[in-house]
N, C-alpha and C. Protein backbone atom coordinates (compact mmCIF):
# COMPACT_ATOMS: atom_id res chain seq x y z
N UNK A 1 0.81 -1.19 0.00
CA UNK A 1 0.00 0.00 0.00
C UNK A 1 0.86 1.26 0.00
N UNK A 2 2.29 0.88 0.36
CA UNK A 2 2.88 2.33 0.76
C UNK A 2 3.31 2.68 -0.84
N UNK A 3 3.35 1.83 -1.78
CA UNK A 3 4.09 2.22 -2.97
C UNK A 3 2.80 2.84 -3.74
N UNK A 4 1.36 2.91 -3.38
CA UNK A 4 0.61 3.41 -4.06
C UNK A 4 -0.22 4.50 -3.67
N UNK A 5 -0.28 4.53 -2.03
CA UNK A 5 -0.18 5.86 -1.14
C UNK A 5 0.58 6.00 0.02
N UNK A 6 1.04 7.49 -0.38
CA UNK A 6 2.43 7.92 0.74
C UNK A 6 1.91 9.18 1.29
N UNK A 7 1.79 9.50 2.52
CA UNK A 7 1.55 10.40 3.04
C UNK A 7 0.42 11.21 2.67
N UNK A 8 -0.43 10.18 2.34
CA UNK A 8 -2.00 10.96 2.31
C UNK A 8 -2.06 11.48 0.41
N UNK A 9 -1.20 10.56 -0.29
CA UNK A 9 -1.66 10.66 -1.30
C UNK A 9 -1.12 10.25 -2.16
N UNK A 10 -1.45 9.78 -3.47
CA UNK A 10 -0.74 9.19 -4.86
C UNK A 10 0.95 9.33 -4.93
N UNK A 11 1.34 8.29 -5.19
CA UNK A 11 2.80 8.25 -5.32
C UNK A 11 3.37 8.65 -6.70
N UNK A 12 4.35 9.09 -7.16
CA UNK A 12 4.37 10.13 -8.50
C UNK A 12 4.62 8.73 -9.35
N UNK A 13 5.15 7.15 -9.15
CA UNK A 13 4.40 6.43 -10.42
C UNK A 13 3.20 6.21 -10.41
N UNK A 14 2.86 6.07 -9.25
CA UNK A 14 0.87 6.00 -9.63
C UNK A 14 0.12 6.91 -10.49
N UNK A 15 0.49 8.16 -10.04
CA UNK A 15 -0.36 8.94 -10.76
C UNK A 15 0.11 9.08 -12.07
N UNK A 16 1.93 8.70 -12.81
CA UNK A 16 1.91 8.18 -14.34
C UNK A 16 1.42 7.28 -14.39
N UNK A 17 1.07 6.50 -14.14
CA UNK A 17 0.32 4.92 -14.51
C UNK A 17 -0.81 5.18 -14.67
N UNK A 18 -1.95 6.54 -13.41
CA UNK A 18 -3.03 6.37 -14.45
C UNK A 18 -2.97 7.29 -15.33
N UNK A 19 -2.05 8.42 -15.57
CA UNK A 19 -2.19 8.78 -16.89
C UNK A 19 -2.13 8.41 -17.75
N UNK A 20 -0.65 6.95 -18.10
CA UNK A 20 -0.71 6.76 -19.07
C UNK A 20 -1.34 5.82 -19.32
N UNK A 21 -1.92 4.65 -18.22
CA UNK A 21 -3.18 3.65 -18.94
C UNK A 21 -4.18 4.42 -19.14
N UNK A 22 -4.66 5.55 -18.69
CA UNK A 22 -5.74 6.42 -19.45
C UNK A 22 -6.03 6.68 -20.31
N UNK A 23 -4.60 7.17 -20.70
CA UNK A 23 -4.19 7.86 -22.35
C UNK A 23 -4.61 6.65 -23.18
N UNK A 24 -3.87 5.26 -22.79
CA UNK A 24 -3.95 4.24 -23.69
C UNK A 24 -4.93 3.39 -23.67
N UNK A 25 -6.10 3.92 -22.83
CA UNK A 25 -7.51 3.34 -22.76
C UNK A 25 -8.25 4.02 -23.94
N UNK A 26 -7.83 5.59 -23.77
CA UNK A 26 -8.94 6.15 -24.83
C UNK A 26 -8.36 6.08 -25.98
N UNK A 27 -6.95 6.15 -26.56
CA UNK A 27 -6.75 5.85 -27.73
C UNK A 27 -6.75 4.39 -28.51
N UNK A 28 -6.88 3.26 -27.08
CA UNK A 28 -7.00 1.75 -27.65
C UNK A 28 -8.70 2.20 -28.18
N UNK A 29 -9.71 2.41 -27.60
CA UNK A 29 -10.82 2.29 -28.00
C UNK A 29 -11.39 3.18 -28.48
N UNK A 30 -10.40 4.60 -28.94
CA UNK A 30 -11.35 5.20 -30.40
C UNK A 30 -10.64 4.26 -31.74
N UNK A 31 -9.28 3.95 -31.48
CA UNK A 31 -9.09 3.32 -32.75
C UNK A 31 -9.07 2.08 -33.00
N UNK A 32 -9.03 1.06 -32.55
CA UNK A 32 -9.11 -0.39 -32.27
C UNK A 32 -10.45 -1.28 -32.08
N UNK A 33 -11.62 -0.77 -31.10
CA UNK A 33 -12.24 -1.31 -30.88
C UNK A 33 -13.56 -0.94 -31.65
N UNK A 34 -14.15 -2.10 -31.94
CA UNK A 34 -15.61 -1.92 -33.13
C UNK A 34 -17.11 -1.73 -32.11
N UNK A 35 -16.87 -2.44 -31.20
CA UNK A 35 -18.50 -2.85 -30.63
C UNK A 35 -18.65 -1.09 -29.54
N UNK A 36 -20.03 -1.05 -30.16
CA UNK A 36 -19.98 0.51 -29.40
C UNK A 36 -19.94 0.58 -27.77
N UNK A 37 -20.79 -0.44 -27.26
CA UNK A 37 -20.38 -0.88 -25.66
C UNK A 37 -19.30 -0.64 -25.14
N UNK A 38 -18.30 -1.46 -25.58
CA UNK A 38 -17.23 -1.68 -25.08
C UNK A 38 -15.96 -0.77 -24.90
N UNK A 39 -16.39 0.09 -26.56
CA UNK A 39 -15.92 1.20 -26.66
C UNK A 39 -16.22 2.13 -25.68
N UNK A 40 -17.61 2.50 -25.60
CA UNK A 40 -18.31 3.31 -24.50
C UNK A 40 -17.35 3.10 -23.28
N UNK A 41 -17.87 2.10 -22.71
CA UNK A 41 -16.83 1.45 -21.16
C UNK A 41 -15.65 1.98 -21.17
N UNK A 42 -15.16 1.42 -21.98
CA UNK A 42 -13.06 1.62 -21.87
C UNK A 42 -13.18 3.43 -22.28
N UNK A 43 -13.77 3.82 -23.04
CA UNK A 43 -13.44 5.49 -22.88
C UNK A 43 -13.84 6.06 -21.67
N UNK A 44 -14.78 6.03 -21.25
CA UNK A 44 -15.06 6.24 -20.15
C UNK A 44 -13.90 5.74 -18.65
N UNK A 45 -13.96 4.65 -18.79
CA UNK A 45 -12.43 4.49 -17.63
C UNK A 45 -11.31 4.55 -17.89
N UNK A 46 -10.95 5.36 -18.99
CA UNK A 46 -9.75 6.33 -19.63
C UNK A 46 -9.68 7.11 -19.20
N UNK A 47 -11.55 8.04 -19.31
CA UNK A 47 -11.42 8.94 -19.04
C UNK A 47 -11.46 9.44 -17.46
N UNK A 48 -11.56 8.33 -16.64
CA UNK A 48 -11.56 8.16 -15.03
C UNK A 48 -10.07 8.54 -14.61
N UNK A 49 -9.64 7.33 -15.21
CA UNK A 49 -8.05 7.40 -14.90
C UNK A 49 -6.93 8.86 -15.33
N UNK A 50 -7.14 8.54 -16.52
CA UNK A 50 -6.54 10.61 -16.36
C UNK A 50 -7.15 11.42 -15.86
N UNK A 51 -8.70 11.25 -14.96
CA UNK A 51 -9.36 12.73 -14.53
C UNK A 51 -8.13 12.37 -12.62
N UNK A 52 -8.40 11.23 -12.51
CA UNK A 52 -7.86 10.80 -11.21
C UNK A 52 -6.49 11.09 -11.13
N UNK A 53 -5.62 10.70 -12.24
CA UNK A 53 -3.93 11.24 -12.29
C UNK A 53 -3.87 12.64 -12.42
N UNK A 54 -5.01 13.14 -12.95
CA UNK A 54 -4.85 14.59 -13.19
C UNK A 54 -4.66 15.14 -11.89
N UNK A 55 -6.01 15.01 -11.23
CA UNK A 55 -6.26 15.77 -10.24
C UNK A 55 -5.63 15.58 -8.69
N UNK A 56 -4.97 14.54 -8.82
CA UNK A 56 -3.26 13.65 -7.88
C UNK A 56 -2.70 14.28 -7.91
N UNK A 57 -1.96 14.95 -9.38
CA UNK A 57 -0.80 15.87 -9.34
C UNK A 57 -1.06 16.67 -9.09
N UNK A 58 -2.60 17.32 -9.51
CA UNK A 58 -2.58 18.98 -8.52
C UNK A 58 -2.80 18.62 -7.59
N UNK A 59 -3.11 17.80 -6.65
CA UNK A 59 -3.12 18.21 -5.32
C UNK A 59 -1.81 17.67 -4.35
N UNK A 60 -0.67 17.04 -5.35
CA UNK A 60 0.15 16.89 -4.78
C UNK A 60 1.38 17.93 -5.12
N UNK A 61 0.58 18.94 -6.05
CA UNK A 61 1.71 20.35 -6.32
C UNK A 61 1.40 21.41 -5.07
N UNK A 62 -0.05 20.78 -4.76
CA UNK A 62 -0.54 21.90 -3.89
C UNK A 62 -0.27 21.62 -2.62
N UNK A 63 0.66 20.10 -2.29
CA UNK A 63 0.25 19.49 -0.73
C UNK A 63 -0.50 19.76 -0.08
N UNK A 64 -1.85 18.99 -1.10
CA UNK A 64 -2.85 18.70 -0.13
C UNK A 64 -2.54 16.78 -0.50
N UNK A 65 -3.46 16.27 0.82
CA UNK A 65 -3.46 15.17 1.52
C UNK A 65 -4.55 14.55 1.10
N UNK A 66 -5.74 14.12 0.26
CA UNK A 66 -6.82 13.82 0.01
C UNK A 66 -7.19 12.45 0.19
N UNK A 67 -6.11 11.59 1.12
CA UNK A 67 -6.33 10.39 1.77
C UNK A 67 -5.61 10.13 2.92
N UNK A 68 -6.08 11.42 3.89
CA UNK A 68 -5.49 11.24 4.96
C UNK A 68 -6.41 11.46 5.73
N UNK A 69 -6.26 10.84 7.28
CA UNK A 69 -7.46 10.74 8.29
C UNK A 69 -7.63 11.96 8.98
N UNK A 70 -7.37 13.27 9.13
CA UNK A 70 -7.90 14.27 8.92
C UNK A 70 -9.16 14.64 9.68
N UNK A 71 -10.10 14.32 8.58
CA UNK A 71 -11.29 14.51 8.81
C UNK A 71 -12.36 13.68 9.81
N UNK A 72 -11.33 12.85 10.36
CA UNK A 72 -11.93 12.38 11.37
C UNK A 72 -12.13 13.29 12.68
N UNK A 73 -10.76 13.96 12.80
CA UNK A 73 -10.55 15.28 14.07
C UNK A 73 -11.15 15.75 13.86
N UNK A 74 -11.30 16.87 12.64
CA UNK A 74 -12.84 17.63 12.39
C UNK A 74 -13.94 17.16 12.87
N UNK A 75 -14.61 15.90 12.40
CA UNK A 75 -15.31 15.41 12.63
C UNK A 75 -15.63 15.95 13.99
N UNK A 76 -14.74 15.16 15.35
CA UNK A 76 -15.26 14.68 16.52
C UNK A 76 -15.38 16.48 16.58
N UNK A 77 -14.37 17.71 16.69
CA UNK A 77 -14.90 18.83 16.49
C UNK A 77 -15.75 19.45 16.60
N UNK A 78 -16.66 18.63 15.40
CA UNK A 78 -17.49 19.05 15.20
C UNK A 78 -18.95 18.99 16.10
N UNK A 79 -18.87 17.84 16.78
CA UNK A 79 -19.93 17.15 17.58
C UNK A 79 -19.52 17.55 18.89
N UNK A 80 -18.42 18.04 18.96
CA UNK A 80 -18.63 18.76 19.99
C UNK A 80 -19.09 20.26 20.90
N UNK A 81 -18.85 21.18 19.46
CA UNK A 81 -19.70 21.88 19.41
C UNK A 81 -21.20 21.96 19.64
N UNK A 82 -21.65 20.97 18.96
CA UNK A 82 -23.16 20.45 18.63
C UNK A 82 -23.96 20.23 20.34
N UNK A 83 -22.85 19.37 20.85
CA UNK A 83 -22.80 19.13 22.55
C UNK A 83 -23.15 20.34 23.37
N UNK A 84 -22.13 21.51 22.88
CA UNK A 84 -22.20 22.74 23.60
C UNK A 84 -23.23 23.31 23.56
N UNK A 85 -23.99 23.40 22.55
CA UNK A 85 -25.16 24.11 22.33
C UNK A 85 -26.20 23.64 22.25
C-alpha cells in the first residue's frame, strides 16, 4: 500500500500509470475497438483514470493530503460543538 499511497496521497508512479493507462484506454478504444459498448466502457475508464492522475498531481503540487485521516478530528470537532449548544 505504501508504494501506491504515501503520506496521504498518490505516489508520482501512480499517478503516471493512471495517466498513461488512461491515455492508452482512450486511444485503444477510439481506434481499435468496433463494438460501441465496449468502446463506450473503456473510454469512459480512460477517461476516469486521467481525470484521477490529473487531479493527484494537482493536489500533490498543492500538498494537499486527500487520503489522509484528517477529517476524522474535524469530525469529533465538530460534535462537539453540537454538545455545547
Amino acid at each position: 500500500m505504501k508504494y501506491i499511497i504515501r503520506d496521504g496521497n498518490f505516489t508520482g508512479l501512480t499517478i503516471i500509470f493512471f495517466l498513461c493507462a488512461g491515455i492508452g484506454l482512450i486511444y485503444i478504444s477510439s481506434e481499435w475497438i468496433e463494438n460501441f459498448y465496449i468502446r463506450l466502457v473503456s473510454f469512459s475508464l480512460g477517461l476516469v483514470l486521467v481525470a484521477t492522475g490529473g487531479y493527484a498531481g494537482r493536489s500533490r503540487a498543492f500538498g494537499l493530503r486527500p487520503f489522509d485521516s484528517h477529517y476524522e478530528k474535524v469530525r469529533r470537532s465538530y460534535e462537539e460543538e453540537k454538545k455545547k449548544f
